[in-house]
N, C-alpha and C. Protein backbone atom coordinates (compact mmCIF):
# COMPACT_ATOMS: atom_id res chain seq x y z
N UNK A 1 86.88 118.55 90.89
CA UNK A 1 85.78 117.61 90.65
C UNK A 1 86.26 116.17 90.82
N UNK A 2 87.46 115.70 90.31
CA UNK A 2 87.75 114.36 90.35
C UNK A 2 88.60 114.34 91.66
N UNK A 3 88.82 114.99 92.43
CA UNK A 3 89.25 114.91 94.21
C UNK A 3 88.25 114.46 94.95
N UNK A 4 86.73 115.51 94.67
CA UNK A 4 85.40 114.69 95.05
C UNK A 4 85.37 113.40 94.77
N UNK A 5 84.99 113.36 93.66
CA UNK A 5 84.43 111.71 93.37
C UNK A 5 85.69 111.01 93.75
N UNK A 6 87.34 110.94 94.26
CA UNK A 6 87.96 109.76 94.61
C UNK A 6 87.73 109.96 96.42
N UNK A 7 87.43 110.79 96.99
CA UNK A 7 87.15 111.13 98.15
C UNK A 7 85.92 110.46 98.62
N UNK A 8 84.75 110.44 97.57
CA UNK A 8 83.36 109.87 98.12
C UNK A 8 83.07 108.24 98.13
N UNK A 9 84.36 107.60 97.13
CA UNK A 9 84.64 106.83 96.38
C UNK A 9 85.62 106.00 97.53
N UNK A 10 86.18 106.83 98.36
CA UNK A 10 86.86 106.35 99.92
C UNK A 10 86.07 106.03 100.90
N UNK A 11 85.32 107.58 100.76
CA UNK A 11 84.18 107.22 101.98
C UNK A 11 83.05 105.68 101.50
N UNK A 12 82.83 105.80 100.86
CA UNK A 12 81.67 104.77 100.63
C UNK A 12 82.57 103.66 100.83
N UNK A 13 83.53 103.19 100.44
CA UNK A 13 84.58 101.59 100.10
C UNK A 13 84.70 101.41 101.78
N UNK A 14 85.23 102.71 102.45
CA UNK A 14 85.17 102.46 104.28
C UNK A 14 83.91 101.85 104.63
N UNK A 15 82.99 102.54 104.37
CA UNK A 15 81.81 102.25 105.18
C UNK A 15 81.18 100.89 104.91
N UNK A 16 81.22 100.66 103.45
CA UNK A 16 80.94 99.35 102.88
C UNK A 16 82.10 97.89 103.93
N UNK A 17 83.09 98.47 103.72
CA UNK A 17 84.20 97.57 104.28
C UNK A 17 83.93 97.70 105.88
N UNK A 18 83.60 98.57 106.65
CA UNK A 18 83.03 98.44 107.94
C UNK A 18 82.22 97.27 108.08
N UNK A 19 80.84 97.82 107.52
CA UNK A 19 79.73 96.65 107.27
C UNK A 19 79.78 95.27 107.12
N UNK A 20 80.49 95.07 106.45
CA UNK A 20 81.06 93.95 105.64
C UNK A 20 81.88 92.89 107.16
N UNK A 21 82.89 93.63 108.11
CA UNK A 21 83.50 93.07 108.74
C UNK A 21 82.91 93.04 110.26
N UNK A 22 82.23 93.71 110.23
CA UNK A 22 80.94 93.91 111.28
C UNK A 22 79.31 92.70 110.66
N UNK A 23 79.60 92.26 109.53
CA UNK A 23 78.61 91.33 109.02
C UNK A 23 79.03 89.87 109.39
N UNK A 24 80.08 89.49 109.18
CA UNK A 24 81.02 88.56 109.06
C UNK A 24 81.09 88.13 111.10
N UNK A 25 81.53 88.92 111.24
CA UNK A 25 81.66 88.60 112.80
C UNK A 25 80.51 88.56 113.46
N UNK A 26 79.63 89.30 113.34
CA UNK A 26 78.01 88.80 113.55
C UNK A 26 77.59 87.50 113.63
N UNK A 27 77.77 86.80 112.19
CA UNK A 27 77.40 86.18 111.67
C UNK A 27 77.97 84.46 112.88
N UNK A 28 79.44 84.77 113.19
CA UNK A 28 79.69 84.18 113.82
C UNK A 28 80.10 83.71 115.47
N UNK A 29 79.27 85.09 115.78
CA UNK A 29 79.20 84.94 117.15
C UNK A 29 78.16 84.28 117.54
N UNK A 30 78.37 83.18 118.54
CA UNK A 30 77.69 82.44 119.17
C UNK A 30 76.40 82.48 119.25
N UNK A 31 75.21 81.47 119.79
CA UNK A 31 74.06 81.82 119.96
C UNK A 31 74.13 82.55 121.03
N UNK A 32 73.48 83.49 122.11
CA UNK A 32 73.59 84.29 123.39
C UNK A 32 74.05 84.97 123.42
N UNK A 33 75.18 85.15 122.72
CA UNK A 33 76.44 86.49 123.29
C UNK A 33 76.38 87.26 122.09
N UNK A 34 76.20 88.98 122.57
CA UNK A 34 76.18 90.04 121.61
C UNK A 34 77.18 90.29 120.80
N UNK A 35 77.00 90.96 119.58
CA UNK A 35 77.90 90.70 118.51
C UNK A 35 78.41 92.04 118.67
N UNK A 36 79.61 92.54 118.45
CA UNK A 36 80.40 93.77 118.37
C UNK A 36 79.97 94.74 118.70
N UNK A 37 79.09 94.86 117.21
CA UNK A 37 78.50 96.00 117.21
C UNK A 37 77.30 96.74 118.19
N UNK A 38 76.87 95.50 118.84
CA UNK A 38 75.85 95.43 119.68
C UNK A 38 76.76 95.96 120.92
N UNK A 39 78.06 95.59 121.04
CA UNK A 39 78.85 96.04 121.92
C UNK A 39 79.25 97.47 122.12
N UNK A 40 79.50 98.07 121.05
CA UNK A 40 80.06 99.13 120.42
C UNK A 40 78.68 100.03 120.97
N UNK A 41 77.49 99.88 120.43
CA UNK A 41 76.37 100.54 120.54
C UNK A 41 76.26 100.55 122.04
N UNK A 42 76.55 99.84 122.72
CA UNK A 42 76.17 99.46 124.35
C UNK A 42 77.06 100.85 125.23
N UNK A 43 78.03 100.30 124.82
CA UNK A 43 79.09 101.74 125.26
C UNK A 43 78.96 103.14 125.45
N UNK A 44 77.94 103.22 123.90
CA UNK A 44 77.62 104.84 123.87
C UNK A 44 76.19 105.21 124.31
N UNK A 45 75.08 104.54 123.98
CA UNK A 45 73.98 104.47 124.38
C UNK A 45 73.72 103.97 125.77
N UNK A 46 74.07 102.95 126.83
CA UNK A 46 73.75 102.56 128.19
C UNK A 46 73.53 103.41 129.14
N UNK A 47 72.90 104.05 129.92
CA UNK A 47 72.64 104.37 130.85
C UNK A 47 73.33 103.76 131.84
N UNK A 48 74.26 104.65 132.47
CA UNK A 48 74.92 103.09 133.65
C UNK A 48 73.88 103.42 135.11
N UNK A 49 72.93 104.15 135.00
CA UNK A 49 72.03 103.93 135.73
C UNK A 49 70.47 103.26 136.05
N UNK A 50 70.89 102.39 134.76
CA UNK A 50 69.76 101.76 134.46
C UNK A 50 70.75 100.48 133.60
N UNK A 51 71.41 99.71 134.45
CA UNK A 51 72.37 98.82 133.92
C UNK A 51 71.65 97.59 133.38
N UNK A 52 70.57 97.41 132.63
CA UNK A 52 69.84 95.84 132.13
C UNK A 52 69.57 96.64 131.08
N UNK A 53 69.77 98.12 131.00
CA UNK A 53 68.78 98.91 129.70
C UNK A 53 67.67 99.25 129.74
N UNK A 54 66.86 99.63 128.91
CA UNK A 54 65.51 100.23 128.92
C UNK A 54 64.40 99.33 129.85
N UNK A 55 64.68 97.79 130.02
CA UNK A 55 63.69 96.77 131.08
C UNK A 55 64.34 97.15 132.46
N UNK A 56 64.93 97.77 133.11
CA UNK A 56 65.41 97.63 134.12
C UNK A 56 64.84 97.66 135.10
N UNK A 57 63.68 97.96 134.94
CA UNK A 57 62.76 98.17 136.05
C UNK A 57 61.81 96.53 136.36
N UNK A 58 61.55 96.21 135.07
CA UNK A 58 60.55 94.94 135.07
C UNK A 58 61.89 93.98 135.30
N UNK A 59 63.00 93.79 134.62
CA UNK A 59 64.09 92.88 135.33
C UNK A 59 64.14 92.70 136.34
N UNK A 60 64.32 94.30 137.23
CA UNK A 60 64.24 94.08 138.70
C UNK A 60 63.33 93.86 139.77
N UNK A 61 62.27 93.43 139.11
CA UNK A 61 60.93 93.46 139.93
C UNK A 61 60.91 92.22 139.34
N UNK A 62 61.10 90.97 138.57
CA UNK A 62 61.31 89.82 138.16
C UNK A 62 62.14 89.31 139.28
N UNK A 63 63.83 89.85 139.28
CA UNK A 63 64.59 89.27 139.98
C UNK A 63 64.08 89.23 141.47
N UNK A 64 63.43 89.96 141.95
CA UNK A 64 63.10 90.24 143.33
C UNK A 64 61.69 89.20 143.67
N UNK A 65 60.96 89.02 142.53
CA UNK A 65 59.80 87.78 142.77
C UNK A 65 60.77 86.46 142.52
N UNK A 66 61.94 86.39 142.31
CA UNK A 66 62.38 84.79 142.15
C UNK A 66 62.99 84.51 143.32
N UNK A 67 63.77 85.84 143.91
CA UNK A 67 64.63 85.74 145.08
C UNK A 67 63.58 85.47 146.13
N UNK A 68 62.09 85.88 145.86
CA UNK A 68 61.35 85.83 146.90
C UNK A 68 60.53 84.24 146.99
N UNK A 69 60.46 84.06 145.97
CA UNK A 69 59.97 82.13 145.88
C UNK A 69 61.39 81.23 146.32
N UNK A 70 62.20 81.58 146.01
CA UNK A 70 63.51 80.73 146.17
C UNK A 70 63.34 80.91 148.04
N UNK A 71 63.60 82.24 148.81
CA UNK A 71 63.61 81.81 149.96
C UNK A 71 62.22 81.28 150.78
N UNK A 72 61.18 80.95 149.83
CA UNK A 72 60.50 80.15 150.64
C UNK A 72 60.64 78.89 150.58
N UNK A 73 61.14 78.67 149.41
CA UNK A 73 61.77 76.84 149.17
C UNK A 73 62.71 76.96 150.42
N UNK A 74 63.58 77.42 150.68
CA UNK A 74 65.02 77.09 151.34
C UNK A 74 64.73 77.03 152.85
């Protein structure tokens, strides 16, 4: 019984202490640029076939109407 509770008593102090250092660095990353964890999540979740993420489609149909006004300026 008291192996449990110093065991759950680990797990929780990790996870808390994760949070905590994943809060902190958040907190101080720049305006624009993704914070760690946002990084971390990117890694496992991205589609590398859909590299902008879930907009990739309206991104690329954006980028392709700017490329298309730009070469009528030029």
């Amino acid at each position: 019984m008291t192996l449990i509770f110093v065991l759950a008593l680990v797990v929780i102090a990790s996870v808390a202490g994760t949070a905590g250092v994943l809060t902190l660095t958040a907190r101080r990353t720049p305006a624009g640029q993704r914070t760690p964890g946002q990084r971390i999540s990117d890694w496992f979740t991205r589609d590398s076939r859909r590299p902008y993420g879930p907009d990739s489609e309206r991104v690329a149909a954006e980028l392709s109407i700017l490329t298309r006004r730009y070469d009528k300026l030029v």
